[in-house]
C-alpha atoms as a PDB file:
ATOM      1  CA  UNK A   1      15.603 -17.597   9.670  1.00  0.00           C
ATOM      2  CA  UNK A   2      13.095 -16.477   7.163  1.00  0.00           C
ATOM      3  CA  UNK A   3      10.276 -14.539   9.404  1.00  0.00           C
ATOM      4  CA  UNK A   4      10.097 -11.515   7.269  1.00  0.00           C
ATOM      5  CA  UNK A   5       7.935 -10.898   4.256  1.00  0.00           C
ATOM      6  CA  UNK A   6       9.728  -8.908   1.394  1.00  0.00           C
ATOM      7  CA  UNK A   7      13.819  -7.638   0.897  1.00  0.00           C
ATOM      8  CA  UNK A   8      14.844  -7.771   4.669  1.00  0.00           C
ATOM      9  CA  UNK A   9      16.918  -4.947   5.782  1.00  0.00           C
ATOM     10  CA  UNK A  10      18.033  -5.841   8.988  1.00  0.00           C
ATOM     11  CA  UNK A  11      18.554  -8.845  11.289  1.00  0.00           C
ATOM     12  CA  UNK A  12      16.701  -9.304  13.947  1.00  0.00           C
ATOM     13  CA  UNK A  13      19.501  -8.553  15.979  1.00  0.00           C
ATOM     14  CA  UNK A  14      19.651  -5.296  14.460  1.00  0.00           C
ATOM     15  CA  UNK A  15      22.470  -5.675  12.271  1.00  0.00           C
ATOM     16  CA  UNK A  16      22.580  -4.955   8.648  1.00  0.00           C
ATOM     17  CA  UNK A  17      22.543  -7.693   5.994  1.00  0.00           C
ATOM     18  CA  UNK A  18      24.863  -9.131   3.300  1.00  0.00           C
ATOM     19  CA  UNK A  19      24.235 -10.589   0.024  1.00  0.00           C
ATOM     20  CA  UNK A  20      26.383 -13.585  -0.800  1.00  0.00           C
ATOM     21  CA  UNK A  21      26.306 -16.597  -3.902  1.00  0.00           C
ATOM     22  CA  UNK A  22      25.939 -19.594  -2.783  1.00  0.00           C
ATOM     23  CA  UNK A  23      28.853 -22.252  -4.015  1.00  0.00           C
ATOM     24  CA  UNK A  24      27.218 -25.636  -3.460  1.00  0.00           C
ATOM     25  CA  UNK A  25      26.047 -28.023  -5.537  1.00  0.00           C
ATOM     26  CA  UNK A  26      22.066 -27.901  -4.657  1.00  0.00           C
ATOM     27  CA  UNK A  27      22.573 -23.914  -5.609  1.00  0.00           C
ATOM     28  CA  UNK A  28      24.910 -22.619  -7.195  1.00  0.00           C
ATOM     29  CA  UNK A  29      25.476 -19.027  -7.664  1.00  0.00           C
ATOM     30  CA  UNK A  30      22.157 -18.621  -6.141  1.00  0.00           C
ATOM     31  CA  UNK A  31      22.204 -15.421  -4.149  1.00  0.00           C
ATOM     32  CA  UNK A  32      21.534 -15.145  -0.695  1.00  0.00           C
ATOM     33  CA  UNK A  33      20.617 -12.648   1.978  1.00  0.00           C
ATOM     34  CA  UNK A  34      22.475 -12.834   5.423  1.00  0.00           C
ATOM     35  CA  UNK A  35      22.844 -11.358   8.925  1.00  0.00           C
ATOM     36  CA  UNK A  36      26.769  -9.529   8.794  1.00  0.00           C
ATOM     37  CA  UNK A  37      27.502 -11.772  12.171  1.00  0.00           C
ATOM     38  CA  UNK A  38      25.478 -14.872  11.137  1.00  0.00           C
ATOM     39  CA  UNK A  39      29.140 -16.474  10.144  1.00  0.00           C
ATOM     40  CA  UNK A  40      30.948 -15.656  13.632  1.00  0.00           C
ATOM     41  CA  UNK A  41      27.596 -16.493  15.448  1.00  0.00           C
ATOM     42  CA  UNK A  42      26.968 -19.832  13.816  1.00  0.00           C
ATOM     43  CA  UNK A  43      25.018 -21.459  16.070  1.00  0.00           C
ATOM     44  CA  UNK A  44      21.908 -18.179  16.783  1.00  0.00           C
ATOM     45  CA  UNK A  45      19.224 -17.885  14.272  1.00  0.00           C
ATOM     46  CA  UNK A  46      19.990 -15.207  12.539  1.00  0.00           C
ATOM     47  CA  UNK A  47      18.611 -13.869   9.275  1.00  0.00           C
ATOM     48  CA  UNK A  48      19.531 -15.913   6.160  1.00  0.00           C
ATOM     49  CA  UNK A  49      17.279 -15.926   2.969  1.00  0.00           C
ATOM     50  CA  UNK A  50      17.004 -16.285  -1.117  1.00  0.00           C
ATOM     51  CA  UNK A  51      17.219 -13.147  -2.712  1.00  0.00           C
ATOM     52  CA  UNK A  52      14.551 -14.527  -5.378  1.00  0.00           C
ATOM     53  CA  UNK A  53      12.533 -15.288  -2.621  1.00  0.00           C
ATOM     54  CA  UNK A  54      13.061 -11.986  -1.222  1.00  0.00           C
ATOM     55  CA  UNK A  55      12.286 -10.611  -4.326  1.00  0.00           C
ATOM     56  CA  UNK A  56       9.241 -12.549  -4.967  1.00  0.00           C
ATOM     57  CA  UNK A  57       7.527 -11.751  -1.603  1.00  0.00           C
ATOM     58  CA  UNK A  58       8.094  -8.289  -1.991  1.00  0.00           C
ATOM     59  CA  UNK A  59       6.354  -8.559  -5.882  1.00  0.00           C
ATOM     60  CA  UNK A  60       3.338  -9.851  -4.007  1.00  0.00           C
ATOM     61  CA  UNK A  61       3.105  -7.525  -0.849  1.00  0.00           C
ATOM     62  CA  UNK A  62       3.142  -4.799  -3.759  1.00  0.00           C
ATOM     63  CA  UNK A  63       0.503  -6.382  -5.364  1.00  0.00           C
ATOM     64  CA  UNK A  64      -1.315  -6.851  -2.433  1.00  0.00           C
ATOM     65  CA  UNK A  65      -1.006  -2.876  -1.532  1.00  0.00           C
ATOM     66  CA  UNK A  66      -1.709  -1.840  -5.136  1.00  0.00           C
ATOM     67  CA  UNK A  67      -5.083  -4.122  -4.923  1.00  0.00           C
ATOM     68  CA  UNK A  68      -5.820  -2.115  -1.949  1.00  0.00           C
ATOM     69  CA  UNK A  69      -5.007   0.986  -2.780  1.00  0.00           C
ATOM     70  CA  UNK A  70      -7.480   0.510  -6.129  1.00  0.00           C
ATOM     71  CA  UNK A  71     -10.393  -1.010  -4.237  1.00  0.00           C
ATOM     72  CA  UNK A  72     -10.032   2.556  -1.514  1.00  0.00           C
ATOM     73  CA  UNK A  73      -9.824   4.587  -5.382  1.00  0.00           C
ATOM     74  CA  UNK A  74     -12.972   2.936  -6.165  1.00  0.00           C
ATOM     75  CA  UNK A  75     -14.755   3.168  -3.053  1.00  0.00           C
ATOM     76  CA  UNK A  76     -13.718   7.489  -2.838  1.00  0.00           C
ATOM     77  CA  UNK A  77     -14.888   7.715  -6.610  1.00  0.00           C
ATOM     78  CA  UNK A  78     -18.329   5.748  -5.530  1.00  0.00           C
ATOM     79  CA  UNK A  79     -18.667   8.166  -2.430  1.00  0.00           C
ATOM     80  CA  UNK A  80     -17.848  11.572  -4.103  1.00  0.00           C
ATOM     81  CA  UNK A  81     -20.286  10.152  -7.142  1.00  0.00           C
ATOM     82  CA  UNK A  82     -22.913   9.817  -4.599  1.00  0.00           C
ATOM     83  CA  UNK A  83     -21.841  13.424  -2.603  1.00  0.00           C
ATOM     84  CA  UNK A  84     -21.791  14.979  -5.921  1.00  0.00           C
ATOM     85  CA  UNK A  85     -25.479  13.377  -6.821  1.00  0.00           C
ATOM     86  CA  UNK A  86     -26.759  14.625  -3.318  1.00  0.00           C
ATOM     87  CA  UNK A  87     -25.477  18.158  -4.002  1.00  0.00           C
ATOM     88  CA  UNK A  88     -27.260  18.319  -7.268  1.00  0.00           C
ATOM     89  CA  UNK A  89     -30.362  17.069  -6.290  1.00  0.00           C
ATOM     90  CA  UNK A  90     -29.862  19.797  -2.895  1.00  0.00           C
ATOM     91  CA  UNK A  91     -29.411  22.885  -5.647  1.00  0.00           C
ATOM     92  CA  UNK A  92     -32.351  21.295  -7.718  1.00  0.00           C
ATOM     93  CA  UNK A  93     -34.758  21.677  -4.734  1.00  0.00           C
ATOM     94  CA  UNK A  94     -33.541  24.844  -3.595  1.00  0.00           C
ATOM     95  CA  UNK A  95     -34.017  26.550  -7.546  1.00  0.00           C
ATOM     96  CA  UNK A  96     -37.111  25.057  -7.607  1.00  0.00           C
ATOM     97  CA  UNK A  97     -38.045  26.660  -4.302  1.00  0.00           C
ATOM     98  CA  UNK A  98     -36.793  29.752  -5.525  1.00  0.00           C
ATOM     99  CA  UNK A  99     -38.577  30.016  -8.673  1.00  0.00           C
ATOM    100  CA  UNK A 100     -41.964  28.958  -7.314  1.00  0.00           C
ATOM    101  CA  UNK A 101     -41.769  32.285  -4.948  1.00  0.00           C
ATOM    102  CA  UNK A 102     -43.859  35.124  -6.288  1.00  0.00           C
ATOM    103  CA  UNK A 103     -41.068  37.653  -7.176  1.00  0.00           C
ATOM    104  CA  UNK A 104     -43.772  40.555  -6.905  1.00  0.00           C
ATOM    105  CA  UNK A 105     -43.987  40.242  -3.292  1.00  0.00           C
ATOM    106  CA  UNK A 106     -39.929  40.525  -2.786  1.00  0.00           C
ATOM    107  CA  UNK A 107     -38.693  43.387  -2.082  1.00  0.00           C
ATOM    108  CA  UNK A 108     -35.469  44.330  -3.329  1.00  0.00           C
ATOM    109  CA  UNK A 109     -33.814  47.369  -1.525  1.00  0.00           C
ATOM    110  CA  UNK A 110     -33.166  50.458  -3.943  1.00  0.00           C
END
């Protein structure tokens, strides 16, 4: 039973897994993952697997979550860009407000 994407940890049955080599002819020394009861309980579908398989899905479900994690990078450095822009246009307006005030009608406490 191969329902689960990456390096399984545990059956679906909740028990841990073993890694084994395979000794047949079609694989051999291939390693395998496998429920710890899968041999006593021969006939359930528990958790058996490839461990290059395992391996593999996990290299691309870390891809996957890298390419996500760079396109939510690029979309926080496009929206503090932008946040940043809008503050320095805010502090242009308000100096220009500020200088186009007659200072000789301020009055500044003494």
């Amino acid at each position: 039973m191969t329902n689960k994407v990456g390096i399984p940890s545990r059956c679906w049955c909740g028990k841990g897994i073993v890694t084994y080599v395979s000794k047949t002819e079609e694989n051999p020394y291939r390693r395998f993952l496998r429920c710890e009861i899968s041999l006593k309980r021969k006939k359930e579908q528990h958790l058996f697997k490839w461990v290059d398989e395992a391996l593999l899905d996990e290299i691309q479900r870390m891809h996957e979550q890298q390419s996500r994690m760079a396109e939510e990078i690029e979309d926080l450095r496009s929206s503090l860009k932008k946040t940043v822009e809008e503050a320095v246009i805010e502090h242009k307006k308000s100096e220009d407000g500020v200088s186009s005030w007659d200072f000789h009608q301020i009055e500044f406490p003494t």
